[in-house]
Protein backbone atom coordinates (compact mmCIF):
# COMPACT_ATOMS: atom_id res chain seq x y z
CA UNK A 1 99.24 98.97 65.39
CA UNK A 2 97.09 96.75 63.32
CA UNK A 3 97.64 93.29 62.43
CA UNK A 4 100.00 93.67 58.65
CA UNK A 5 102.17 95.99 61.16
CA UNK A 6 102.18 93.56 64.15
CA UNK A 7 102.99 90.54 61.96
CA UNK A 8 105.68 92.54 59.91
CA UNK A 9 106.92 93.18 63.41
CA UNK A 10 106.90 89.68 64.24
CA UNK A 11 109.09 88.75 61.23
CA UNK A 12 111.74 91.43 61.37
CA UNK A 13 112.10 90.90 65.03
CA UNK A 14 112.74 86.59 64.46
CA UNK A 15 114.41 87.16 60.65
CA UNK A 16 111.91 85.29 58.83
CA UNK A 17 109.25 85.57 56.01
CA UNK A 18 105.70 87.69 56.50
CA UNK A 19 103.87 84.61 55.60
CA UNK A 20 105.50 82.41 58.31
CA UNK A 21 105.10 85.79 60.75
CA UNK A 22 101.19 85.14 59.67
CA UNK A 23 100.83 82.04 60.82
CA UNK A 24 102.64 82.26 64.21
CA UNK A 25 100.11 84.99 65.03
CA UNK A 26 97.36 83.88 64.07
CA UNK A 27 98.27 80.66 65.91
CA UNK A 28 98.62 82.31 68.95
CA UNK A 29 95.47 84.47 68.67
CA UNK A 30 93.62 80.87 67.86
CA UNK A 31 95.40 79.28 70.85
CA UNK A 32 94.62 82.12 72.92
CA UNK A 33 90.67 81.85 71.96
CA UNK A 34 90.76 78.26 72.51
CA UNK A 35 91.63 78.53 76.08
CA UNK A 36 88.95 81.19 76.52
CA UNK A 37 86.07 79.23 75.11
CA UNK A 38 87.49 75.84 76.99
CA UNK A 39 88.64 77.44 80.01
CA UNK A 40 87.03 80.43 80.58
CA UNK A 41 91.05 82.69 80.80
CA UNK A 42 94.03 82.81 79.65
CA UNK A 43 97.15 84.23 81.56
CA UNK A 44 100.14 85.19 79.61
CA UNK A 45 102.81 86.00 82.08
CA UNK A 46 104.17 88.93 80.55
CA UNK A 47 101.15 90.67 79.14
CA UNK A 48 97.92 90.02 81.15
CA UNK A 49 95.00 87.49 81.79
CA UNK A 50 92.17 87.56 79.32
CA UNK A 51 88.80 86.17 81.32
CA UNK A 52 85.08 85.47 80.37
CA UNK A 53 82.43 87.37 82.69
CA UNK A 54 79.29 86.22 83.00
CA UNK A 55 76.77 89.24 83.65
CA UNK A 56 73.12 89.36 84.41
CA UNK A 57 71.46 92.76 83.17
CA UNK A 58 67.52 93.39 83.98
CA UNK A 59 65.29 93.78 81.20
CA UNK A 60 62.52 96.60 80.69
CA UNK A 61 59.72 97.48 78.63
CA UNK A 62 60.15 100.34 78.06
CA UNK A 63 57.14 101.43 76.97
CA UNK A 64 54.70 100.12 79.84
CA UNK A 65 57.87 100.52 82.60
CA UNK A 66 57.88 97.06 83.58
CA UNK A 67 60.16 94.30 84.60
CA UNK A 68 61.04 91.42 82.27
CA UNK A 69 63.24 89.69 84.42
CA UNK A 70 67.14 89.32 83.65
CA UNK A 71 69.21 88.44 81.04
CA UNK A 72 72.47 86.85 80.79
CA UNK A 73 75.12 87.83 78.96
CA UNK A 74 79.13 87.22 78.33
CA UNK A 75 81.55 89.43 78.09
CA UNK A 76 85.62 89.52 78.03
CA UNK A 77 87.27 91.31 80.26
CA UNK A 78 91.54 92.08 80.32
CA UNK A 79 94.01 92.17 83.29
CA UNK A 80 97.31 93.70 82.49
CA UNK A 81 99.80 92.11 83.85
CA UNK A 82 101.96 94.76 86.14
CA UNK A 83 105.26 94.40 83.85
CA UNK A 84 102.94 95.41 80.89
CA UNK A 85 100.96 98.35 82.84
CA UNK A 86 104.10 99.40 83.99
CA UNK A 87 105.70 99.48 80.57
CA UNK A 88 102.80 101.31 79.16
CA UNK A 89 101.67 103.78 81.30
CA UNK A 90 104.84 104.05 83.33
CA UNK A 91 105.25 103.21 87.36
C-alpha cells in the first residue's frame, strides 16, 4: 500500500477530505521521526516500537588486507508489537 492509498484509507475510514487525510499522516510520520531523532524510539502500542541502533562495523583495505579500525554507523530497527505480528502473520 503506498502512501495516496494509505491516506485515501485514512479519509474514508474518518469521513473526511484527502487533503485533511494528508496532513494527519504526514503529522504522524513527522511526530513519529521526531521522537526518533530526540529520543532514540518510539512505541506505538498497537503496532510496534521503532528504535535507533548504533553499530560499529570494521573497516578494510581491501587491496593491501589491512585493518582501518571501525566505523560507526546508525541504523533503524522495528519491533512489531504482538497484536500486529499476530494480525499479520497469524498466531
Amino acid at each position: 500500500m503506498g502512501t495516496i492509498v494509505f491516506v485515501g484509507a485514512i479519509a474514508k475510514e474518518l469521513e473526511i477530505r484527502k487533503k485533511e487525510a494528508k496532513t494527519i499522516f504526514l503529522s504522524v510520520v513527522d511526530i513519529i521521526v521526531r521522537g526518533i531523532v530526540e529520543d532514540g524510539y518510539v512505541k506505538v502500542d498497537e503496532l510496534g516500537t521503532f528504535k535507533v541502533k548504533e553499530k560499529v562495523k570494521p573497516v578494510r583495505d581491501i587491496h593491501r588486507g589491512v585493518s582501518l579500525g571501525k566505523k560507526k554507523f546508525k541504523s533503524i530497527s522495528f519491533k512489531p508489537a504482538r497484536e500486529f505480528k499476530e494480525a499479520v502473520v497469524g498466531g
